[in-house]
N, C-alpha and C. Protein backbone atom coordinates (compact mmCIF):
# COMPACT_ATOMS: atom_id res chain seq x y z
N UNK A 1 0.85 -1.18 0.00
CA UNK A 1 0.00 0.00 0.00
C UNK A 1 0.90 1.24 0.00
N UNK A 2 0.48 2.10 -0.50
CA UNK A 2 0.91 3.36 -1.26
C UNK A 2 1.13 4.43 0.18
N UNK A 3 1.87 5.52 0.72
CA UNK A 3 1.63 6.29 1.59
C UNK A 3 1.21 7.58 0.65
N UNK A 4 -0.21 7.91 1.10
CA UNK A 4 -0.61 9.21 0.48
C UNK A 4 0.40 10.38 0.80
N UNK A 5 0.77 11.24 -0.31
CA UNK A 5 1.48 12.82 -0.18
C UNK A 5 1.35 13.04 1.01
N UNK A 6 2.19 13.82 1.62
CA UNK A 6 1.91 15.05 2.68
C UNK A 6 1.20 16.08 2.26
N UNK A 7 0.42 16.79 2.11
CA UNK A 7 -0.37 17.78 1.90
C UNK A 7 -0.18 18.70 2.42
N UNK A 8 -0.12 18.97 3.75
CA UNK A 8 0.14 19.99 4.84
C UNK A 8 0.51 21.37 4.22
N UNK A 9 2.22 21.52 3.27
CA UNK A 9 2.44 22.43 3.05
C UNK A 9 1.32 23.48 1.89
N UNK A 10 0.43 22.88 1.45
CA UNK A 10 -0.52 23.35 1.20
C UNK A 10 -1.81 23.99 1.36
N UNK A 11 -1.94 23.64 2.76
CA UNK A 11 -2.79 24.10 4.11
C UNK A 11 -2.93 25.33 4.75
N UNK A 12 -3.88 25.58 4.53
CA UNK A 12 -4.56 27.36 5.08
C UNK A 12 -3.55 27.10 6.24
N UNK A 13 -3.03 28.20 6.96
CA UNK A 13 -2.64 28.08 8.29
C UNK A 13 -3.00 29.80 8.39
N UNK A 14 -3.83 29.13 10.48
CA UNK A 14 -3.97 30.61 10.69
C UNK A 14 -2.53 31.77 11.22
N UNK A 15 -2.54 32.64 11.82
CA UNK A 15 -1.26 33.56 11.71
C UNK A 15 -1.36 32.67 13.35
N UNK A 16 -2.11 32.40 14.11
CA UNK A 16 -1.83 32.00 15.41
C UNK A 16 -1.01 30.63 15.58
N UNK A 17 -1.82 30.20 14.40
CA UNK A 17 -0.96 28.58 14.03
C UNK A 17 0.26 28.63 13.60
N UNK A 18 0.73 30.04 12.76
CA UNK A 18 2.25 30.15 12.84
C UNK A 18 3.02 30.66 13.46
N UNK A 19 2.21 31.37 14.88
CA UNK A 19 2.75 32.15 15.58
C UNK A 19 3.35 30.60 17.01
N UNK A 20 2.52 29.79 16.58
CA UNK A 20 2.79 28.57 17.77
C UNK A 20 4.01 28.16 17.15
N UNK A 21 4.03 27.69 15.99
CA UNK A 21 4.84 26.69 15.44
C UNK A 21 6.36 27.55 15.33
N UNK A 22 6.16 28.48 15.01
CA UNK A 22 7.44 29.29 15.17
C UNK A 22 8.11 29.52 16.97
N UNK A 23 7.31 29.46 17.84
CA UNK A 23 7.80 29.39 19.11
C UNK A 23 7.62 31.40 19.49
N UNK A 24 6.13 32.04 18.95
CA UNK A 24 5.92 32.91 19.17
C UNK A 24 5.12 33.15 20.98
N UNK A 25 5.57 33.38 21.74
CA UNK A 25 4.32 33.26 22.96
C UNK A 25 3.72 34.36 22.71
N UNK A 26 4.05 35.47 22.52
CA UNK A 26 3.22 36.66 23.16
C UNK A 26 3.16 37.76 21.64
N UNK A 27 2.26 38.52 21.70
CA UNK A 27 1.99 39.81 20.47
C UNK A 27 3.72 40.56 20.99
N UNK A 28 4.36 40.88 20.06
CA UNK A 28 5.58 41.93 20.02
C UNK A 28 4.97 43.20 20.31
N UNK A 29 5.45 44.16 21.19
CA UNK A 29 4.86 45.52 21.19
C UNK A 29 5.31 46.79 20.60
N UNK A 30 4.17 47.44 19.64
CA UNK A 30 4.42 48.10 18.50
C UNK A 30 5.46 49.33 18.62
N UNK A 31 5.48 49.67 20.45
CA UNK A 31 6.50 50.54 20.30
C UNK A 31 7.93 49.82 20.13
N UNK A 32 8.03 48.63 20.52
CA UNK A 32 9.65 48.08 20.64
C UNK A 32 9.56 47.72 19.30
N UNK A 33 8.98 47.24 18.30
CA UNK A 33 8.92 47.04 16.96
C UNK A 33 9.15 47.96 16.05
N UNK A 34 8.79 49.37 16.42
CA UNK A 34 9.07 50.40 15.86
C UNK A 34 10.52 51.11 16.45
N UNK A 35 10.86 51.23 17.43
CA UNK A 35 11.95 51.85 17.59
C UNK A 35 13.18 51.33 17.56
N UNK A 36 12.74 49.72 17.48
CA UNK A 36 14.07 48.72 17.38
C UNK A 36 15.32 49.93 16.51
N UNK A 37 15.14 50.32 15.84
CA UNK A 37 16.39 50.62 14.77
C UNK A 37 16.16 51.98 14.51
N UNK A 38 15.96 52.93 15.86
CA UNK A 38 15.67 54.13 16.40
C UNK A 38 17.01 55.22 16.03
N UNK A 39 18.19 54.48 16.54
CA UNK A 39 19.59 54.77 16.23
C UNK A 39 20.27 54.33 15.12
N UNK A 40 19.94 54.04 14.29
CA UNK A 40 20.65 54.13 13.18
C UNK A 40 21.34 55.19 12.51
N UNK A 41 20.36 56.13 12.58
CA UNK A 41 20.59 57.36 11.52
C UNK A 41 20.69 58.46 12.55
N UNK A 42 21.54 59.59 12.49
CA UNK A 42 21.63 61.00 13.27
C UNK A 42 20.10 61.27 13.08
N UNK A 43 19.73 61.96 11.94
CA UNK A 43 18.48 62.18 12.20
C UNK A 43 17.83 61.87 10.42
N UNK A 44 16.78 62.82 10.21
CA UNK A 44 15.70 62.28 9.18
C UNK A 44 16.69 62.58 7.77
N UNK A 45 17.23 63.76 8.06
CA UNK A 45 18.10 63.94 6.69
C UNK A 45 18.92 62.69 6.19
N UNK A 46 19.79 62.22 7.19
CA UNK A 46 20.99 61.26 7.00
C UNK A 46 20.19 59.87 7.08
N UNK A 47 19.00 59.90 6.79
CA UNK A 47 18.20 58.62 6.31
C UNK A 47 17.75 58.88 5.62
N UNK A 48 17.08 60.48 4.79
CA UNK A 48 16.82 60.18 3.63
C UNK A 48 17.75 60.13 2.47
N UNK A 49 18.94 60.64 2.84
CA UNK A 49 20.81 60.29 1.93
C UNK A 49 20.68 58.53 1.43
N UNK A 50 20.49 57.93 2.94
CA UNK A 50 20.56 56.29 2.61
C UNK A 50 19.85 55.92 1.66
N UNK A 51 17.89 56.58 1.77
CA UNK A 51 17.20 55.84 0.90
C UNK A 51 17.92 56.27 -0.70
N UNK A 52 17.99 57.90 -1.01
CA UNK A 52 18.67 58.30 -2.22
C UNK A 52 19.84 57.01 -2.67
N UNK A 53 20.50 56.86 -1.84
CA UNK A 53 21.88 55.90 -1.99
C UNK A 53 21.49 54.81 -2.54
N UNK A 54 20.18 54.15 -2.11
CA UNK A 54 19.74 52.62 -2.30
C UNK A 54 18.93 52.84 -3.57
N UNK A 55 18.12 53.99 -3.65
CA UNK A 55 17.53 54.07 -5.36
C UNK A 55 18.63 54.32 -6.51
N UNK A 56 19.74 54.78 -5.86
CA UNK A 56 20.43 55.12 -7.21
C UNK A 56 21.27 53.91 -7.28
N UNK A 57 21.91 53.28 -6.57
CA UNK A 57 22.89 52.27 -6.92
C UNK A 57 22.24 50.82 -5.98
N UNK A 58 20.88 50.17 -6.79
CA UNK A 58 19.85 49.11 -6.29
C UNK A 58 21.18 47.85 -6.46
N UNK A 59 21.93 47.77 -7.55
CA UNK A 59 22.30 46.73 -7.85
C UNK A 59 24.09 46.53 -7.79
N UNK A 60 24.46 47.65 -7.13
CA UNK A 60 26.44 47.51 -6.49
C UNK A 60 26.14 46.74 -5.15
N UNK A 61 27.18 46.26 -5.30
CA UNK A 61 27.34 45.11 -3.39
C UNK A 61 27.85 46.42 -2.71
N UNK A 62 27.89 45.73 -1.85
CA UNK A 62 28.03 45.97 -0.26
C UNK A 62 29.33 46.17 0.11
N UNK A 63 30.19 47.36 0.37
CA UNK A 63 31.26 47.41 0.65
C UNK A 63 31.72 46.87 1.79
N UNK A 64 32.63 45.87 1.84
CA UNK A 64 32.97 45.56 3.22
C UNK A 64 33.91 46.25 3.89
């Protein structure tokens, strides 16, 4: 006898069902989600330089 496919990866899953399976316990909170990467930039100017930087040259690597 034959073992039917796995199917699974084809399967509605709800966001809670991936929030288990990933080893999520709790909602993240929107202020620590948002300010995570608060310090990056001096301020709004010297982040909008970066975005300019990333539209003009989408496809040069990454200087190490």
């Amino acid at each position: 006898m034959t073992t039917p496919p796995d199917n699974s990866f084809w399967s509605a899953k709800t966001a809670d069902r991936v929030a288990t399976e990933q080893g999520i316990t709790e909602p993240q909170s929107l202020d620590v989600l948002t300010g995570a990467a608060a310090d990056l930039w001096a301020d709004d100017d010297e982040f909008e330089q970066f975005l300019v930087a990333i539209e003009r040259h989408p496809h040069e690597p990454a200087s190490a």
